[in-house]
N, C-alpha and C. Protein backbone atom coordinates (compact mmCIF):
# COMPACT_ATOMS: atom_id res chain seq x y z
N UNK A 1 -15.09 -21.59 8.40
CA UNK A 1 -15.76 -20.65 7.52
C UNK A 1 -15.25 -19.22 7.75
N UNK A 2 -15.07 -18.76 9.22
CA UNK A 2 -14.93 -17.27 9.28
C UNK A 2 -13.34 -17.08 9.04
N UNK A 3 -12.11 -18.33 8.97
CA UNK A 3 -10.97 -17.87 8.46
C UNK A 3 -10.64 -17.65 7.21
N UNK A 4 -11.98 -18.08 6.36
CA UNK A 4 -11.86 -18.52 4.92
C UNK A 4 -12.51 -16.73 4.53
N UNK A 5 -13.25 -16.72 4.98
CA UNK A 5 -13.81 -15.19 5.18
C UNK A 5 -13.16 -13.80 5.38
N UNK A 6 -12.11 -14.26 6.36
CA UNK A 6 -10.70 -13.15 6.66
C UNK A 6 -9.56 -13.55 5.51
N UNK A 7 -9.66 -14.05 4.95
CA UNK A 7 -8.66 -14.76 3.68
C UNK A 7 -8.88 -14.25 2.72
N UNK A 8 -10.37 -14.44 2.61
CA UNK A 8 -10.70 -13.55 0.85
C UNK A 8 -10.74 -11.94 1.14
N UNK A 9 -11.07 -11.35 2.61
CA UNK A 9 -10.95 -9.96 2.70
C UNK A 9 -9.87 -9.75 2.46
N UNK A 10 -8.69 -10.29 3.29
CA UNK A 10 -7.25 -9.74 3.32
C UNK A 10 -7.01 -9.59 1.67
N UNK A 11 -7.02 -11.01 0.84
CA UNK A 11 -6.52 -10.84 -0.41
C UNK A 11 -7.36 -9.60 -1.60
N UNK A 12 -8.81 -9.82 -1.01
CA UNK A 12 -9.51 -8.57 -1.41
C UNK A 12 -8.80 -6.76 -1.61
N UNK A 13 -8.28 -6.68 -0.32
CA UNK A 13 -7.76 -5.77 0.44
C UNK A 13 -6.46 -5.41 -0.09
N UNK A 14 -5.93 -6.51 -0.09
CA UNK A 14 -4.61 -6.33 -0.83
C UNK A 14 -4.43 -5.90 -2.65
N UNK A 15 -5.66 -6.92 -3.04
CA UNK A 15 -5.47 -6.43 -4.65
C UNK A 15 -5.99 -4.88 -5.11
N UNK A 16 -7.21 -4.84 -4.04
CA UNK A 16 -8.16 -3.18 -4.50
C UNK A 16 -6.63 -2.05 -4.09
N UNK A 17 -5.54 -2.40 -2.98
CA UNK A 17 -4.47 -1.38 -2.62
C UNK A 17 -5.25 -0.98 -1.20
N UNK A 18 -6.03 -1.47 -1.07
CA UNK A 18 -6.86 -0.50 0.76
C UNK A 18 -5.80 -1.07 1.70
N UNK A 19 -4.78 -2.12 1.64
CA UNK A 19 -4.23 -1.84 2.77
C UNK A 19 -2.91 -1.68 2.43
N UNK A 20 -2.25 -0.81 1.92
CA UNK A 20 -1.16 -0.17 1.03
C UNK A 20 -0.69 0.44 2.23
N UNK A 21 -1.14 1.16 2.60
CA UNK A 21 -0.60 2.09 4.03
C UNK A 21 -0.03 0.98 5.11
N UNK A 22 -1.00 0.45 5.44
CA UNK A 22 -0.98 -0.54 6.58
C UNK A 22 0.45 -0.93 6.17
N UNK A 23 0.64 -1.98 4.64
CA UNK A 23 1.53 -2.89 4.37
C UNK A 23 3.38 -1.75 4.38
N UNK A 24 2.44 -0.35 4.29
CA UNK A 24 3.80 0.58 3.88
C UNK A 24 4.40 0.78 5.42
N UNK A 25 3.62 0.97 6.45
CA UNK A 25 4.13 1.14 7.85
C UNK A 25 4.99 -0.20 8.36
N UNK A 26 4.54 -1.51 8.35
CA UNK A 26 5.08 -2.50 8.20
C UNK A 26 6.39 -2.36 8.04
N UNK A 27 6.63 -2.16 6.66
CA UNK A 27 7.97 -2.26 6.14
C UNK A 27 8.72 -0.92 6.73
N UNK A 28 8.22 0.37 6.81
CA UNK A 28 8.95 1.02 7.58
C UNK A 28 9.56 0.74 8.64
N UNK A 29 8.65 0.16 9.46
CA UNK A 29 9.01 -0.25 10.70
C UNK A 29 10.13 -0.99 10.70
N UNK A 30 10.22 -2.25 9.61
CA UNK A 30 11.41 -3.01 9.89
C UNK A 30 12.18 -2.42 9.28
N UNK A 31 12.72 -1.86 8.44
CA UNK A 31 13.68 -1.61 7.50
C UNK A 31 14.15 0.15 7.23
N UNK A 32 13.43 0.71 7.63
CA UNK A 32 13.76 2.20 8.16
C UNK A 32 13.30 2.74 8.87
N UNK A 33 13.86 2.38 10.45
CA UNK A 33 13.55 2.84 11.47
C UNK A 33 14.25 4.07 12.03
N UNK A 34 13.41 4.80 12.32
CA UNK A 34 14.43 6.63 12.72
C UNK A 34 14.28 7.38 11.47
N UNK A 35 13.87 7.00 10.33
CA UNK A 35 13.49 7.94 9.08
C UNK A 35 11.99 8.38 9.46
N UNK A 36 11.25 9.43 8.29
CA UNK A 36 10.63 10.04 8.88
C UNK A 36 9.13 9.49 8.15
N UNK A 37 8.05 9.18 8.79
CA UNK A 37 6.70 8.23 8.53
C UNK A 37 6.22 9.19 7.25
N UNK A 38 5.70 9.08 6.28
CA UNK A 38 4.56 9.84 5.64
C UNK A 38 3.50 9.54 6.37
N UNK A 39 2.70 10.80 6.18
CA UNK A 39 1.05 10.60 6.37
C UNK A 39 0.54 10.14 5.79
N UNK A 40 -0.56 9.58 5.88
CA UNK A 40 -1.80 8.36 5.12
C UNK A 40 -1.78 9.37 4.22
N UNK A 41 -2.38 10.70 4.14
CA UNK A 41 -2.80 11.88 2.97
C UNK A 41 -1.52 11.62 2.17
N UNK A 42 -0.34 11.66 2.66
CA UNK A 42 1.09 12.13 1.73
C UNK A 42 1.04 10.56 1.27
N UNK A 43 1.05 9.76 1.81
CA UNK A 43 1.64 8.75 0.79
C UNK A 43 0.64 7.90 0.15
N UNK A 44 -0.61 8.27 0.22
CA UNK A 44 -1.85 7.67 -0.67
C UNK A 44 -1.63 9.01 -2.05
N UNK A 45 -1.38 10.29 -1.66
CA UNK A 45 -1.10 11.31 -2.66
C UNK A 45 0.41 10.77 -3.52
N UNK A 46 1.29 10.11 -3.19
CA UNK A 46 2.82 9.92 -3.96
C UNK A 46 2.15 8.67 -4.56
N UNK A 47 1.68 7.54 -3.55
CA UNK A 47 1.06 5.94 -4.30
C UNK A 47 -0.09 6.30 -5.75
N UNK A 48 -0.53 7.37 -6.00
CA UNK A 48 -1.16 7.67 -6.84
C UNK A 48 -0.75 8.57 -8.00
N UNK A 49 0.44 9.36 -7.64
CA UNK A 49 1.63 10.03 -8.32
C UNK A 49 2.08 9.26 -9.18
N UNK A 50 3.30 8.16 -8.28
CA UNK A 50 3.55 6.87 -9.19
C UNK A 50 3.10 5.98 -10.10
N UNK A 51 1.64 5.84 -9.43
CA UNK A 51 0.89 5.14 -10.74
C UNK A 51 0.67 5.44 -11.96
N UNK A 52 0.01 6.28 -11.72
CA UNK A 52 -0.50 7.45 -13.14
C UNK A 52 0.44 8.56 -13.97
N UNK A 53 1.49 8.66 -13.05
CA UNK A 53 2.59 10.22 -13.53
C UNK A 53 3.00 9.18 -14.62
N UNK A 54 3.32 9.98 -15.60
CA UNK A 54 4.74 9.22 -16.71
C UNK A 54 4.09 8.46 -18.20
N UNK A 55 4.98 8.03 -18.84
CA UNK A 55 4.56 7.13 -19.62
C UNK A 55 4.41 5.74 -19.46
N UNK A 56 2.86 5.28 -19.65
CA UNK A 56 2.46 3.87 -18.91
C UNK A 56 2.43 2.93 -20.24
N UNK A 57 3.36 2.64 -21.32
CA UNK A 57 2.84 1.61 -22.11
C UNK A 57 4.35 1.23 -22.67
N UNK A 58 4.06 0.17 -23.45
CA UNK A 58 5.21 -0.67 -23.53
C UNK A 58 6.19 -0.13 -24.69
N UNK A 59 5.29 0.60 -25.88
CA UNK A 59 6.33 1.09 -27.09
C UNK A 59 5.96 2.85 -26.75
């Protein structure tokens, strides 16, 4: 029961974006290491840039 419980949080977690940071350090870690980290503030501020900046529709 309680892994089934950490299963629907994680995927919870993952679709709302709450662990966006977490998943962004991750990949830093493996794949650009010695470049320079954003802060939780800076890159929850750019992850919300990207979303919304621009034109969002198909025509």
């Amino acid at each position: 029961m309680l892994s089934k419980l950490k299963s629907f949080w994680r995927i919870l977690r993952r679709l709302s974006g709450d662990d966006a940071y977490e998943r962004y350090l991750r990949h830093h870690a493996e794949h650009h290491q010695g470049a320079m980290l954003l802060s939780k503030e800076a890159f929850f501020k750019q992850w919300q840039d990207e979303k919304w900046n621009g034109i969002k529709r198909c025509c």
